[in-house]
PDB file of N, CA and C in Angstrom:
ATOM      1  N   UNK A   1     111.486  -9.128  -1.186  1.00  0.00           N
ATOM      2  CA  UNK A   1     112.513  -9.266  -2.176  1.00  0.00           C
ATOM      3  C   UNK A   1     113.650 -10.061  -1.540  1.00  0.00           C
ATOM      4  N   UNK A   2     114.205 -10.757  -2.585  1.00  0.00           N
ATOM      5  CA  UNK A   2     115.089 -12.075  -1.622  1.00  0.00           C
ATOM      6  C   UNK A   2     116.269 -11.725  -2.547  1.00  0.00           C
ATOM      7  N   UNK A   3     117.454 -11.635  -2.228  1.00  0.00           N
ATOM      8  CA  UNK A   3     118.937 -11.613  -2.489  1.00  0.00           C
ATOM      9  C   UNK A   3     119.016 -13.245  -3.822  1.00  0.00           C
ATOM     10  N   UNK A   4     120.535 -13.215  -4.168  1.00  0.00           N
ATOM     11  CA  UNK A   4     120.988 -14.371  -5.230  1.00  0.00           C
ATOM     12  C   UNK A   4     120.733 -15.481  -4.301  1.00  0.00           C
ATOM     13  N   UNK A   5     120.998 -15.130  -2.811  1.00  0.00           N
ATOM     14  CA  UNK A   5     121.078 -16.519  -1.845  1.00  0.00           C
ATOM     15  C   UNK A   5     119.922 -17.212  -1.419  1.00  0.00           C
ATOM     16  N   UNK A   6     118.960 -16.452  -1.132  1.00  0.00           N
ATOM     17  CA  UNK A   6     117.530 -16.311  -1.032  1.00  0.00           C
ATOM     18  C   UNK A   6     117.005 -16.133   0.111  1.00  0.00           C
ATOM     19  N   UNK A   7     117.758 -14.953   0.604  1.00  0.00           N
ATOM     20  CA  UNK A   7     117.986 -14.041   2.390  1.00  0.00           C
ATOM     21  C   UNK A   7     116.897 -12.785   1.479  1.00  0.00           C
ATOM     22  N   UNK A   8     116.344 -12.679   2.280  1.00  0.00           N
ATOM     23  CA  UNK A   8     115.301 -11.752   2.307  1.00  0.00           C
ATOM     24  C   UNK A   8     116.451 -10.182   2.792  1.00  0.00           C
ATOM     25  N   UNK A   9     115.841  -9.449   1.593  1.00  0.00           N
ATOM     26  CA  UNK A   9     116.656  -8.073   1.319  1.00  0.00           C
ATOM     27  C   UNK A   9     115.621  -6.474   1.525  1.00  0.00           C
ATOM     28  N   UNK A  10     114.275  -7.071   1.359  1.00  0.00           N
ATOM     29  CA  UNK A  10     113.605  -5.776   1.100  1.00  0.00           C
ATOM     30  C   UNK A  10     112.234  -6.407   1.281  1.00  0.00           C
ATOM     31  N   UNK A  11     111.143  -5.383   1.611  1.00  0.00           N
ATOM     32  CA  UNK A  11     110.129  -5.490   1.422  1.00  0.00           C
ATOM     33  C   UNK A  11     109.165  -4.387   0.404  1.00  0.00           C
ATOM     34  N   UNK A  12     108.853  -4.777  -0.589  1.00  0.00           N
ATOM     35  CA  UNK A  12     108.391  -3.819  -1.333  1.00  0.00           C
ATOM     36  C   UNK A  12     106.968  -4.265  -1.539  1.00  0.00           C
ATOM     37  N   UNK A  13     106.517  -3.072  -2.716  1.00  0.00           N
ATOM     38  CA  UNK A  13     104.861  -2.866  -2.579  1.00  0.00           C
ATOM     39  C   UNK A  13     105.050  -2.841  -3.966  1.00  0.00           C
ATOM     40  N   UNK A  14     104.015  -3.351  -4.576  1.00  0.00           N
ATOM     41  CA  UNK A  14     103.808  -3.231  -6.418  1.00  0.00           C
ATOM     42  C   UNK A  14     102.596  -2.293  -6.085  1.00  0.00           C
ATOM     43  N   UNK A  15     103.306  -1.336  -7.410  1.00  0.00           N
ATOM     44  CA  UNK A  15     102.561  -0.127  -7.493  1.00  0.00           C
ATOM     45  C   UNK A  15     102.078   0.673  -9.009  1.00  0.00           C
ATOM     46  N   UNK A  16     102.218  -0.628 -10.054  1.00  0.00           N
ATOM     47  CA  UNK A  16     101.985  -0.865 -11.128  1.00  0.00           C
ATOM     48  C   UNK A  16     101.925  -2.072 -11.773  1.00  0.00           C
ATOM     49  N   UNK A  17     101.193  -2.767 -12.525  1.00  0.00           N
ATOM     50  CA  UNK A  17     101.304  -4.473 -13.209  1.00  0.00           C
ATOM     51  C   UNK A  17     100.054  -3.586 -14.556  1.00  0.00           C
ATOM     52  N   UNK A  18     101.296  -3.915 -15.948  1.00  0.00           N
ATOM     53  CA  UNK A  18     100.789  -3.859 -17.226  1.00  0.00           C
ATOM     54  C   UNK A  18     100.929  -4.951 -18.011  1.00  0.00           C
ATOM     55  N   UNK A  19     100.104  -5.699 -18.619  1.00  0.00           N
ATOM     56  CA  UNK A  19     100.321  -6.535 -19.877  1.00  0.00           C
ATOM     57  C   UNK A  19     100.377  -5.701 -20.950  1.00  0.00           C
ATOM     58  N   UNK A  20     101.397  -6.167 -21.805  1.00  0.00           N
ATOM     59  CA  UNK A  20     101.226  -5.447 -23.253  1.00  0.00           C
ATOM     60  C   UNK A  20     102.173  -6.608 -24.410  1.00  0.00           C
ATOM     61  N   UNK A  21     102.548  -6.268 -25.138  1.00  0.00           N
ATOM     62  CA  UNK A  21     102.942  -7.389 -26.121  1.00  0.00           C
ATOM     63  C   UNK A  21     104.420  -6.789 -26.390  1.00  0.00           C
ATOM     64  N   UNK A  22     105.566  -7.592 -26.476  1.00  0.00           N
ATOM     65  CA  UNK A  22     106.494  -7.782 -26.094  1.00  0.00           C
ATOM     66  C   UNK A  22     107.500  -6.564 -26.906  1.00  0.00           C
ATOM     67  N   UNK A  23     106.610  -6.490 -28.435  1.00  0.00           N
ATOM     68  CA  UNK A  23     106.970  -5.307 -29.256  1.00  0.00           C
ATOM     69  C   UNK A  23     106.348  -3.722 -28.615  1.00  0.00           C
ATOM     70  N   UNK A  24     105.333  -3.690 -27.647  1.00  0.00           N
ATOM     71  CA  UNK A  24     105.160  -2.839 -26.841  1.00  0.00           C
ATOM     72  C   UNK A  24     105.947  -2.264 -25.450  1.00  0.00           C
ATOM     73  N   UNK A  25     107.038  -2.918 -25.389  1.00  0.00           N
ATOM     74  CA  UNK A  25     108.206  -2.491 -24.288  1.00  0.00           C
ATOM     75  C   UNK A  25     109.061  -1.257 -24.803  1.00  0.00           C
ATOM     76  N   UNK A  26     108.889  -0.509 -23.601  1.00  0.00           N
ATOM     77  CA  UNK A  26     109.479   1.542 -24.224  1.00  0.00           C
ATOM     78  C   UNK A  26     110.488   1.307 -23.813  1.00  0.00           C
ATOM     79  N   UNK A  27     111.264   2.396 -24.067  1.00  0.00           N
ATOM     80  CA  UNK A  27     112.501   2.783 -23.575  1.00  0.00           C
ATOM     81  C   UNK A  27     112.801   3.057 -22.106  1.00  0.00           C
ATOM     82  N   UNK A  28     111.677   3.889 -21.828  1.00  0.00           N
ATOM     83  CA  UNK A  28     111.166   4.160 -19.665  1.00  0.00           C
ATOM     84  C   UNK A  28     110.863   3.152 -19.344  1.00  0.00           C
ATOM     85  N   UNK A  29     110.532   2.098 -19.518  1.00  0.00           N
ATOM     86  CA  UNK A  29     110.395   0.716 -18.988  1.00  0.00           C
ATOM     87  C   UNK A  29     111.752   0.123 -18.633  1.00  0.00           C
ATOM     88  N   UNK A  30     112.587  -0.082 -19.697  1.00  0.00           N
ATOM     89  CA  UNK A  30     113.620  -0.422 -20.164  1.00  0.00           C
ATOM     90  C   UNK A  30     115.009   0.157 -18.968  1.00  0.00           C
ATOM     91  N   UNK A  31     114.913   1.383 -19.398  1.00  0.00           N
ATOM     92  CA  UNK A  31     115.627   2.439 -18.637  1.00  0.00           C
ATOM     93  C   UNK A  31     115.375   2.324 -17.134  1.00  0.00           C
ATOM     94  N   UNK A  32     114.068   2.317 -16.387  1.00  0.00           N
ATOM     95  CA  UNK A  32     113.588   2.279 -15.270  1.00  0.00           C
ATOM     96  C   UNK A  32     113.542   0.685 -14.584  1.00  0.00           C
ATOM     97  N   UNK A  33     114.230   0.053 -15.583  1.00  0.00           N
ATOM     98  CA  UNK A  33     114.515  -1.001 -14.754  1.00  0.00           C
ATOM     99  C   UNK A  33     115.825  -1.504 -13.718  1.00  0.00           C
ATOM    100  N   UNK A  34     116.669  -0.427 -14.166  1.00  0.00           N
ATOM    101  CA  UNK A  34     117.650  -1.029 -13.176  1.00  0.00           C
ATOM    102  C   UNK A  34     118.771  -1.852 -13.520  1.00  0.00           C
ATOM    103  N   UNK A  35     119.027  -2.208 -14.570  1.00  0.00           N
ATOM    104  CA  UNK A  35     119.725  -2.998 -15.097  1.00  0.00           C
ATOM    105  C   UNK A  35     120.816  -2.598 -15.679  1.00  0.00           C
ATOM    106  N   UNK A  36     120.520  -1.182 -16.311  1.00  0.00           N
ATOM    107  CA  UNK A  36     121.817  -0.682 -16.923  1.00  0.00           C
ATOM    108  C   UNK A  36     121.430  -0.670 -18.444  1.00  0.00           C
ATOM    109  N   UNK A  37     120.328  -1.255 -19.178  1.00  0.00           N
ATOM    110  CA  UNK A  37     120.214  -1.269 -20.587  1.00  0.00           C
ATOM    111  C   UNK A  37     120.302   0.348 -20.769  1.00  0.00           C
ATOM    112  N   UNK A  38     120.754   0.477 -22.174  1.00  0.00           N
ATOM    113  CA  UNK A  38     120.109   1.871 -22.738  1.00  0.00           C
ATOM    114  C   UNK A  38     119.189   2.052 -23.465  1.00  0.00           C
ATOM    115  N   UNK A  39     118.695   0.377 -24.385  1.00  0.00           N
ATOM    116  CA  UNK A  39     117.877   0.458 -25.615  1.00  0.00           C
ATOM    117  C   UNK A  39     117.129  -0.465 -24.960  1.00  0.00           C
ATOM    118  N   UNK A  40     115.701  -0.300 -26.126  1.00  0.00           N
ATOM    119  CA  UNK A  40     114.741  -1.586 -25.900  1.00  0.00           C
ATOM    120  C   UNK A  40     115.636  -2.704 -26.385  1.00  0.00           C
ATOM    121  N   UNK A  41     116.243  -2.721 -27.441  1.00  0.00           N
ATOM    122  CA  UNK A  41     116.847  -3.692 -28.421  1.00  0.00           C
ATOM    123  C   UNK A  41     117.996  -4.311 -27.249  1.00  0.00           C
ATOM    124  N   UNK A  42     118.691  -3.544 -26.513  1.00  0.00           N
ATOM    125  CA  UNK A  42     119.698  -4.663 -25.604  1.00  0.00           C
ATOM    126  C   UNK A  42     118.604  -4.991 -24.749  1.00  0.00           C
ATOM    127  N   UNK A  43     118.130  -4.319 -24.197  1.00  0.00           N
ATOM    128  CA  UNK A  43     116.759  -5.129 -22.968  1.00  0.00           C
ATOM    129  C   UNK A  43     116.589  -6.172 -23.746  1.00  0.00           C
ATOM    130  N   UNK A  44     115.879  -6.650 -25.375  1.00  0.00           N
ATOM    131  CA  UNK A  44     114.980  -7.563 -24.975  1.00  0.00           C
ATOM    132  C   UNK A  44     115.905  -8.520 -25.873  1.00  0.00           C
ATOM    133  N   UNK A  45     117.042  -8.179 -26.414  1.00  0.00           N
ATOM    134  CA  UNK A  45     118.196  -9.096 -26.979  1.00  0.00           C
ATOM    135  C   UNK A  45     118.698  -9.864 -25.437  1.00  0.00           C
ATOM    136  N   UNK A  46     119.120  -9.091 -24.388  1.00  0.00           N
ATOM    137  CA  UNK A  46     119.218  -9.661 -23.024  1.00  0.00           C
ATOM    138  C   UNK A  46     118.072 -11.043 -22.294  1.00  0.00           C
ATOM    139  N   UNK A  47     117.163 -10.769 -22.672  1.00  0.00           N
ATOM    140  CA  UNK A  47     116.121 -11.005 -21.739  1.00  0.00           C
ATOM    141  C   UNK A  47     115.550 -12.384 -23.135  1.00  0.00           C
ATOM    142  N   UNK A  48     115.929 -11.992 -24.551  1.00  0.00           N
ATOM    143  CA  UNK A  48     115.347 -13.390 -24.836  1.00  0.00           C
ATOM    144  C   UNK A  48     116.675 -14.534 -25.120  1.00  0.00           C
ATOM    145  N   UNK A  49     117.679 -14.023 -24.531  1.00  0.00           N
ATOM    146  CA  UNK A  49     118.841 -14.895 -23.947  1.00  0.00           C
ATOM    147  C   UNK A  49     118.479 -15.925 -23.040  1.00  0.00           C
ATOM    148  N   UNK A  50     117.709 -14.912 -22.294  1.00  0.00           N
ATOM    149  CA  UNK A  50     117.283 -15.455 -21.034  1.00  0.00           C
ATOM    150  C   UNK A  50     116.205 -16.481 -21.113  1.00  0.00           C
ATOM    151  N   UNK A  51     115.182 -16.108 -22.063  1.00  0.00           N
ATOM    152  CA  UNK A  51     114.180 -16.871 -22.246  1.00  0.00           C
ATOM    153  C   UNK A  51     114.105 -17.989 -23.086  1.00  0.00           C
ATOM    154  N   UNK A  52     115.205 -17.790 -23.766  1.00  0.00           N
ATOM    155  CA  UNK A  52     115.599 -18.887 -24.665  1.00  0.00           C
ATOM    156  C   UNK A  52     116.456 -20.261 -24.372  1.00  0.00           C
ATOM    157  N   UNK A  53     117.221 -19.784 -23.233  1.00  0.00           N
ATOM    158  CA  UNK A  53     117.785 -20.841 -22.373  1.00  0.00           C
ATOM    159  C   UNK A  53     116.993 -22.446 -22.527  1.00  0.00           C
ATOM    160  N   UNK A  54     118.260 -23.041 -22.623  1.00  0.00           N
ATOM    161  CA  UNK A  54     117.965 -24.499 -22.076  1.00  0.00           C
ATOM    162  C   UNK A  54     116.775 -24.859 -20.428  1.00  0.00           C
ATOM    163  N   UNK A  55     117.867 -23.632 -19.712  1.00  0.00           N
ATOM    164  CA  UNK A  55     117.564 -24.378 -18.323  1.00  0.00           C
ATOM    165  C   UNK A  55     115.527 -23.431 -18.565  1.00  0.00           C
ATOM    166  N   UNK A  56     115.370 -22.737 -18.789  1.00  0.00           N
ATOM    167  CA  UNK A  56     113.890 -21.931 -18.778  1.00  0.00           C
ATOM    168  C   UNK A  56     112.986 -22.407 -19.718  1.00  0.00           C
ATOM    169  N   UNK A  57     113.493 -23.365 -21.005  1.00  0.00           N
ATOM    170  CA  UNK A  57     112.500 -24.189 -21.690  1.00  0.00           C
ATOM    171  C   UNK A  57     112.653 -25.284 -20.496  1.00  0.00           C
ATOM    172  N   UNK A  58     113.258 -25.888 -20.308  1.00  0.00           N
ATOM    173  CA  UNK A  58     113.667 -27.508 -19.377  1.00  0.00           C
ATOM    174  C   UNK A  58     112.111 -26.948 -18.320  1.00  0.00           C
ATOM    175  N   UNK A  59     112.564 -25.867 -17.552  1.00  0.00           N
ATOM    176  CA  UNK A  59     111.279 -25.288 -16.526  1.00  0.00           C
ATOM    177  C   UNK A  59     109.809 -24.992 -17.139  1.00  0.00           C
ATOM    178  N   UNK A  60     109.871 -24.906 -18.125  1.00  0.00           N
ATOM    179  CA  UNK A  60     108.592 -24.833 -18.628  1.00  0.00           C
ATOM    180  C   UNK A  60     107.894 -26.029 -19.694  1.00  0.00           C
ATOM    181  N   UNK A  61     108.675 -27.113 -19.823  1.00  0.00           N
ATOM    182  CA  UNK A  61     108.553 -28.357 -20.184  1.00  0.00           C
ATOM    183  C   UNK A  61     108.658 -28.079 -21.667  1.00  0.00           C
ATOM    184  N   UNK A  62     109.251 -27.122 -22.410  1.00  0.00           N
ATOM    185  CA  UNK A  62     108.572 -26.854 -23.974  1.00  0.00           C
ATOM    186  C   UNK A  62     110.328 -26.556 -24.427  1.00  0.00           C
ATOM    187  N   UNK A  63     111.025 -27.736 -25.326  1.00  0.00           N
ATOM    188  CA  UNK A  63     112.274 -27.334 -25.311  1.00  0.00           C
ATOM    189  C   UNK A  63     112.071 -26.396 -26.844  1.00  0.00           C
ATOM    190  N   UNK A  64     111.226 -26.148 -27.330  1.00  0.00           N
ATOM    191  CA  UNK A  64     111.394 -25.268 -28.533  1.00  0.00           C
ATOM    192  C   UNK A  64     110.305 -23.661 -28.054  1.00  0.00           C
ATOM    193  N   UNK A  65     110.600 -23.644 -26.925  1.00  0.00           N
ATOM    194  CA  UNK A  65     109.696 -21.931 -26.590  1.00  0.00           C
ATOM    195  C   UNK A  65     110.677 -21.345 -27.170  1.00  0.00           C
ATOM    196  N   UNK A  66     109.891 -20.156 -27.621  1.00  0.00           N
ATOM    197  CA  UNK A  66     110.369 -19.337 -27.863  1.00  0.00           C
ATOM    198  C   UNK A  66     109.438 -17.462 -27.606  1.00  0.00           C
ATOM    199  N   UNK A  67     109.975 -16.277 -27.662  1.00  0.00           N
ATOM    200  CA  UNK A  67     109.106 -15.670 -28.016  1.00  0.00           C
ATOM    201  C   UNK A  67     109.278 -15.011 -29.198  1.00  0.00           C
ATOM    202  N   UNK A  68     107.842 -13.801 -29.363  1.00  0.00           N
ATOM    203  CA  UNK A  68     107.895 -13.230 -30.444  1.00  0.00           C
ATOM    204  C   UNK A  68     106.767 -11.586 -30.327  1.00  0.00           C
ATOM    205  N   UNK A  69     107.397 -10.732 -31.097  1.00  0.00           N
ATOM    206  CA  UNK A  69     106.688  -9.592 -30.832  1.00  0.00           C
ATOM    207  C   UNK A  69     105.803  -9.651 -30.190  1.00  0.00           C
ATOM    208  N   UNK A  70     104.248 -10.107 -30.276  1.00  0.00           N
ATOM    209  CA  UNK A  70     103.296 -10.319 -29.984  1.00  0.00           C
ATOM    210  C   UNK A  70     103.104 -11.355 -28.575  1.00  0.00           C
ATOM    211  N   UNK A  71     104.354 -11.636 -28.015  1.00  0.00           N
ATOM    212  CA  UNK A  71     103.942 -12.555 -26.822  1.00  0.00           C
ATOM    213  C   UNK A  71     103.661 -11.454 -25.666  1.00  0.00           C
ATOM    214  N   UNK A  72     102.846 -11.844 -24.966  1.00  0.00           N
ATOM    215  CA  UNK A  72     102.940 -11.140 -23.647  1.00  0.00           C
ATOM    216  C   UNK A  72     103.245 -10.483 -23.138  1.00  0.00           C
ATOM    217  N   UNK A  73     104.255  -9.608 -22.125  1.00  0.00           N
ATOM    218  CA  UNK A  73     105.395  -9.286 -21.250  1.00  0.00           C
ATOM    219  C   UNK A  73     104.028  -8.778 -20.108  1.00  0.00           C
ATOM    220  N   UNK A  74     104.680  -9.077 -18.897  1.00  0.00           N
ATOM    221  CA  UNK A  74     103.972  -8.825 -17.763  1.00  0.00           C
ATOM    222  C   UNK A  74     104.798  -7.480 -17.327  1.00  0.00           C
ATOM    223  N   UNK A  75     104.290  -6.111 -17.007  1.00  0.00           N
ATOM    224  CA  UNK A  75     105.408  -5.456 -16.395  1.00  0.00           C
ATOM    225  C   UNK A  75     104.826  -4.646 -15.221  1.00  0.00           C
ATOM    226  N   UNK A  76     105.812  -4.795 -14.619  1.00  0.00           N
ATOM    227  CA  UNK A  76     105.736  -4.395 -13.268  1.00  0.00           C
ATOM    228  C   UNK A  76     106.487  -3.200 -12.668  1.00  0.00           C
ATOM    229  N   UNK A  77     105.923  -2.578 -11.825  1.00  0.00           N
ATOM    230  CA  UNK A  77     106.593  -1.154 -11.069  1.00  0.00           C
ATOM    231  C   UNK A  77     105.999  -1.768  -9.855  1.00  0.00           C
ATOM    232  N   UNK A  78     107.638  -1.184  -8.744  1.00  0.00           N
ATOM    233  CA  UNK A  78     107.136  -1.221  -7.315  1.00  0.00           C
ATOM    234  C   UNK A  78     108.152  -0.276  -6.510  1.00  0.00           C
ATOM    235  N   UNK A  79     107.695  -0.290  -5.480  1.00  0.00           N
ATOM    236  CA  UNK A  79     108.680   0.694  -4.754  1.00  0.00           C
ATOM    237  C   UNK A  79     109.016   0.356  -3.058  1.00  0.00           C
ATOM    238  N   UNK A  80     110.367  -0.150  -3.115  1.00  0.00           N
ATOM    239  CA  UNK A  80     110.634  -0.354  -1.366  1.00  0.00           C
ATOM    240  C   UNK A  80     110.494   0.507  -0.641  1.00  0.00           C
ATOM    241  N   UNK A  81     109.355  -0.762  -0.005  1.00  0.00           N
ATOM    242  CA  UNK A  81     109.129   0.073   1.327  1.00  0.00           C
ATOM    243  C   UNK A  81     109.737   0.090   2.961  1.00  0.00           C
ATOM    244  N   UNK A  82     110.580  -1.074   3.021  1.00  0.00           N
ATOM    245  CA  UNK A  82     111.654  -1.400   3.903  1.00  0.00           C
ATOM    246  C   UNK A  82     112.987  -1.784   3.321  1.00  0.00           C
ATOM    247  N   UNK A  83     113.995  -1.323   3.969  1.00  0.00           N
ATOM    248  CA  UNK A  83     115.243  -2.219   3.258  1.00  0.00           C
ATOM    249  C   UNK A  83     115.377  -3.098   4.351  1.00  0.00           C
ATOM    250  N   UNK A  84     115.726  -4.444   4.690  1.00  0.00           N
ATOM    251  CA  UNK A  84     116.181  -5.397   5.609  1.00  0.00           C
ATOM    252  C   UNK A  84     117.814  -5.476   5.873  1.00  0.00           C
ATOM    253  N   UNK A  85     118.332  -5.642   6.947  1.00  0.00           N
ATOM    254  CA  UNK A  85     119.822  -5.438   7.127  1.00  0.00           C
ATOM    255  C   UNK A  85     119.799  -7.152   7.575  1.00  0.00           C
ATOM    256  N   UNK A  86     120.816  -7.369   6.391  1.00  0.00           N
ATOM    257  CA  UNK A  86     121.441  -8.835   6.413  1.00  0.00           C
ATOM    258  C   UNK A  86     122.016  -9.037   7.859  1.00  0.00           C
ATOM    259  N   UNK A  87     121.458 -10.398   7.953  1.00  0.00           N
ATOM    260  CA  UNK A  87     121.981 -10.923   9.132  1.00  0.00           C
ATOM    261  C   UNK A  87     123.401 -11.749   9.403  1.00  0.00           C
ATOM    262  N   UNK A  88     124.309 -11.430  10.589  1.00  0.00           N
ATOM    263  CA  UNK A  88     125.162 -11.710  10.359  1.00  0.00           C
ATOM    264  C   UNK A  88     125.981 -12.891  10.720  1.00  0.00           C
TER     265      UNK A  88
END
């Protein structure tokens, strides 16, 4: 796991990977991510901010992506197994 700077912060282990469709994202997903959402609805109002971006169509060559219930979501669980102490 690499920091905003891209200094290596952690070493973790994936200890779950689910596909399901984008209207299939729970609330324990949501919640267990870390982020601070409370609802699915700010999670994925957040996240298709994100996906909707200029700069993330520009990266994926498609300036009209978009998603929709039925797209994808890859989700993932993992758990650190080292923390790394920034160097100084």
């Amino acid at each position: 796991m690499v920091d905003s700077g891209d200094r290596p912060v952690a070493v973790t282990e994936v200890t779950e990977v689910r596909v399901v469709s984008l209207d299939e994202v729970n609330l324990t997903y949501t919640l267990d991510e870390g982020e601070g959402y409370t609802t699915v609805r700010d999670w994925r109002a957040e996240h298709e901010q994100f996906w909707h971006s200029d700069e993330m169509r520009q990266a994926l060559g498609d300036p009209r992506f978009t998603v929709h219930d039925a797209t994808p979501a890859v989700l993932q669980r993992f758990r650190v197994t080292t923390r790394l102490h920034p160097s100084a």
